[in-house]
N, C-alpha and C. Protein backbone atom coordinates (compact mmCIF):
# COMPACT_ATOMS: atom_id res chain seq x y z
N UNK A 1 -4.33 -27.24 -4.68
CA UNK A 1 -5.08 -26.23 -5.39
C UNK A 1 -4.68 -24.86 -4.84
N UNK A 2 -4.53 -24.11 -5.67
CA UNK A 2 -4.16 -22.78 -5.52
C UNK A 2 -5.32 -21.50 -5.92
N UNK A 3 -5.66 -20.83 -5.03
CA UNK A 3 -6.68 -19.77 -5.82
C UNK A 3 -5.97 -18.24 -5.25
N UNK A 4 -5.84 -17.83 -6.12
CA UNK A 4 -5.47 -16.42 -6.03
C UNK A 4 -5.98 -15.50 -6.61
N UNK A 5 -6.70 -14.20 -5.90
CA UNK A 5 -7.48 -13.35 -6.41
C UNK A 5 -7.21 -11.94 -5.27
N UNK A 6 -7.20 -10.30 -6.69
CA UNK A 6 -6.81 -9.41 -5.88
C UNK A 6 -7.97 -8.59 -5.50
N UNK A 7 -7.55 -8.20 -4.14
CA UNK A 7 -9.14 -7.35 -3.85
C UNK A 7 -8.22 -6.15 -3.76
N UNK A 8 -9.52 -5.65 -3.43
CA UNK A 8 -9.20 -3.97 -2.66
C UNK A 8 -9.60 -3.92 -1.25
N UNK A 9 -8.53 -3.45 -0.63
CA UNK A 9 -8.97 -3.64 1.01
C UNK A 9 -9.44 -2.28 1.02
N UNK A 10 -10.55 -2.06 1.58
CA UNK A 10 -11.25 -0.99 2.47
C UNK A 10 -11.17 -0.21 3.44
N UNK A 11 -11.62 0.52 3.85
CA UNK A 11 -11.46 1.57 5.14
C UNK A 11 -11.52 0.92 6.72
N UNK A 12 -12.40 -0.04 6.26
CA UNK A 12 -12.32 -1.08 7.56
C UNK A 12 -12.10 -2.25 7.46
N UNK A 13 -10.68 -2.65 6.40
CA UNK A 13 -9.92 -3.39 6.54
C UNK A 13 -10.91 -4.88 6.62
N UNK A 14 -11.47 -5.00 5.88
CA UNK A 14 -12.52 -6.40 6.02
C UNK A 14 -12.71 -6.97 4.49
N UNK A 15 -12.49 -8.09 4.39
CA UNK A 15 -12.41 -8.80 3.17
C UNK A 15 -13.67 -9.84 3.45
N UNK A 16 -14.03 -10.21 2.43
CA UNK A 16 -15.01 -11.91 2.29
C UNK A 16 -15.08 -11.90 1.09
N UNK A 17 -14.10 -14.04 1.18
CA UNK A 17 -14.31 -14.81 0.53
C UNK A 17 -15.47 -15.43 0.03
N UNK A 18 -15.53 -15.59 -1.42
CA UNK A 18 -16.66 -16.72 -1.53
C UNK A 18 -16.08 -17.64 -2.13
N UNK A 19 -15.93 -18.85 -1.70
CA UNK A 19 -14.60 -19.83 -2.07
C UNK A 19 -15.54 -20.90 -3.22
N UNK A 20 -15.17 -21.56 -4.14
CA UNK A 20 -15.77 -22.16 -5.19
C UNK A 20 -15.76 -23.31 -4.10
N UNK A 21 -17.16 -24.59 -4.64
CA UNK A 21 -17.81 -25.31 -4.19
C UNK A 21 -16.90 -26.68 -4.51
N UNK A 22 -15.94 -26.43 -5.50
CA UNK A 22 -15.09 -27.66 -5.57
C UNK A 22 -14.22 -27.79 -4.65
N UNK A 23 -13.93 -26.35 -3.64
CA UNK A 23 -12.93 -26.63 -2.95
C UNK A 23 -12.87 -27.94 -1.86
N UNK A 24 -11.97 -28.16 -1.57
CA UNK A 24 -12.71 -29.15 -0.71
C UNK A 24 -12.70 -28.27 1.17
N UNK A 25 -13.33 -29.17 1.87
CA UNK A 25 -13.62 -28.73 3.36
C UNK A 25 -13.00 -29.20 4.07
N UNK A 26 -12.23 -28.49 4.88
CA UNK A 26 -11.42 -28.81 6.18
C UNK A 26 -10.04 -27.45 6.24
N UNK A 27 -9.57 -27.79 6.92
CA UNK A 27 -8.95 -26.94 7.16
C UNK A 27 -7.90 -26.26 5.75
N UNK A 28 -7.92 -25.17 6.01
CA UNK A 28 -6.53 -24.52 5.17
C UNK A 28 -6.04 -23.47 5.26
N UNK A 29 -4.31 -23.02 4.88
CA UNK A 29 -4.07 -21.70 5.05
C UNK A 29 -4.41 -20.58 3.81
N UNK A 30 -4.82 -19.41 4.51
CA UNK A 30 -5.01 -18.48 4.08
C UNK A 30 -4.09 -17.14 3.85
N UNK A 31 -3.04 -16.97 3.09
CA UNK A 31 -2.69 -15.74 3.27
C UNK A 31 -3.04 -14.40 2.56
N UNK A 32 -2.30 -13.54 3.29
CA UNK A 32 -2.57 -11.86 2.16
C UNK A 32 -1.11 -11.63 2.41
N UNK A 33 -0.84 -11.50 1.18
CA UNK A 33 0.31 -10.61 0.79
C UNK A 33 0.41 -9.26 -0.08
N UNK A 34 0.49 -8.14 1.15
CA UNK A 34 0.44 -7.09 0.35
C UNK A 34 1.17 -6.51 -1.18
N UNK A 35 0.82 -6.04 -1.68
CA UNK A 35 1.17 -5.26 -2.56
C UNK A 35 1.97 -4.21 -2.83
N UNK A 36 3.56 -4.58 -2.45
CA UNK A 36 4.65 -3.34 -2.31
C UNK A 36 4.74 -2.40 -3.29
N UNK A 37 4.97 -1.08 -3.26
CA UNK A 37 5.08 -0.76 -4.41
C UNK A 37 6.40 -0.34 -4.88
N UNK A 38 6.63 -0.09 -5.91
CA UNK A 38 8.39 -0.06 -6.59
C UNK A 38 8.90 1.27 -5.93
N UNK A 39 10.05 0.71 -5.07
CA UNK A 39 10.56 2.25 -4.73
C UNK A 39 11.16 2.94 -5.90
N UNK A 40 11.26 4.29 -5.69
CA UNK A 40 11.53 5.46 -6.86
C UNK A 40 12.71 5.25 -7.15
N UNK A 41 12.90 5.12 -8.26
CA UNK A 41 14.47 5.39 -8.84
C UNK A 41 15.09 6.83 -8.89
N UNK A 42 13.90 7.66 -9.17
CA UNK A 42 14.16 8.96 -9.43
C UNK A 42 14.28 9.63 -8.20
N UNK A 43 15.52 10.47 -8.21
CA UNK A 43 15.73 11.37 -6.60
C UNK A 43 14.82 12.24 -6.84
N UNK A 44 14.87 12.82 -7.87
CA UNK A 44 13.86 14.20 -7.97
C UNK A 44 12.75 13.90 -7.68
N UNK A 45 11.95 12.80 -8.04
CA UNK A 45 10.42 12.43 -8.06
C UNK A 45 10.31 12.10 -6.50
N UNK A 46 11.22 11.76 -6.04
CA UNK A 46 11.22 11.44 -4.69
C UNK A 46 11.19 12.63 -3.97
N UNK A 47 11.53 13.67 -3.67
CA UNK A 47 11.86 14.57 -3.22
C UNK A 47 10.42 15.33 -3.65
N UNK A 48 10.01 15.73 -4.75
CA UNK A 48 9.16 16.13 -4.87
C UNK A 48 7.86 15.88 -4.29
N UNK A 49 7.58 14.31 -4.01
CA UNK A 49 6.43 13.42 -3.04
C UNK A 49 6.61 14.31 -1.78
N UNK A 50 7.93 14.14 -1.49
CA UNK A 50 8.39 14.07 -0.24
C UNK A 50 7.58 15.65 0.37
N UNK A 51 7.91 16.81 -0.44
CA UNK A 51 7.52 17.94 -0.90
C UNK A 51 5.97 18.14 -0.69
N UNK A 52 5.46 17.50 -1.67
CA UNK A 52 4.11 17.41 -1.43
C UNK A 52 3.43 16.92 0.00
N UNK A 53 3.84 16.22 0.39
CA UNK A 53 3.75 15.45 1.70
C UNK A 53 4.10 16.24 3.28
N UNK A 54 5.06 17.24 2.97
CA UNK A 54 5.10 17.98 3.79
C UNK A 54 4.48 19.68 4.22
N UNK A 55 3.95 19.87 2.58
CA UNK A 55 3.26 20.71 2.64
C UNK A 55 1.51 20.36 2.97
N UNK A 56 1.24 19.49 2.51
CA UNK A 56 -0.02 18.72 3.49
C UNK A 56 -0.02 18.52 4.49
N UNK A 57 1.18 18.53 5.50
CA UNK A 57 0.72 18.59 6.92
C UNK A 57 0.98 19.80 7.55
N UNK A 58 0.92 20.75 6.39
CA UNK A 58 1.02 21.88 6.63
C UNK A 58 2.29 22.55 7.47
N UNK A 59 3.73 21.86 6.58
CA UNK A 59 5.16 23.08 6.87
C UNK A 59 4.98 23.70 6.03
N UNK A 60 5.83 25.20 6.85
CA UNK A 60 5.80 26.25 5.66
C UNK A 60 7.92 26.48 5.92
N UNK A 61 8.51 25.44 6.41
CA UNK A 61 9.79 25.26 6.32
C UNK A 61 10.55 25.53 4.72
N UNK A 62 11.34 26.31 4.42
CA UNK A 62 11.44 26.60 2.98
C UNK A 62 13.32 26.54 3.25
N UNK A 63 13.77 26.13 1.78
CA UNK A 63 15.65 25.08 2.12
C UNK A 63 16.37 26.07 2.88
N UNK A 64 16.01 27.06 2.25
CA UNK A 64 17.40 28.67 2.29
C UNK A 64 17.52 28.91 4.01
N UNK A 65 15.92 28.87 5.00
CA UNK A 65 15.93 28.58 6.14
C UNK A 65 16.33 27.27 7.05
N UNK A 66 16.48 26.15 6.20
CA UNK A 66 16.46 24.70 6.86
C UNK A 66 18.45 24.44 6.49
N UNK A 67 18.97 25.58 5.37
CA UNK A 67 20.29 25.26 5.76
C UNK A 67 21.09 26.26 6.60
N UNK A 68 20.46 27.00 7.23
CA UNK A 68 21.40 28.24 8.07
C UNK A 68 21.76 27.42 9.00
């Protein structure tokens, strides 16, 4: 028997099962397999994240200075 179901993991990383009553009892494995997400095809869209991401940790590094 196979049961597969997707949650949302939380801030403190804590899940609970409520497993159906047919299952049977004794031991079994449990896994989680995260949820990768599709890397970007697009350079631009990439770059632009990338962009965003660095101005949130607050650089104010701008290209014309980062190629001298």
């Amino acid at each position: 028997m196979v049961i597969t179901q997707t949650v949302d993991i939380q801030a403190d990383r804590r899940i609970f099962l409520d497993l159906p009553p047919e299952l049977p009892v004794g031991k079994a494995i449990v896994a989680v397999i995260p949820q990768i997400e599709k890397p970007i095809d697009n350079t631009y869209e990439a770059t632009v994240k990338l962009r965003g991401l660095t101005k949130k940790m607050g650089s104010t590094l701008r290209w014309n200075v980062f190629l001298k």
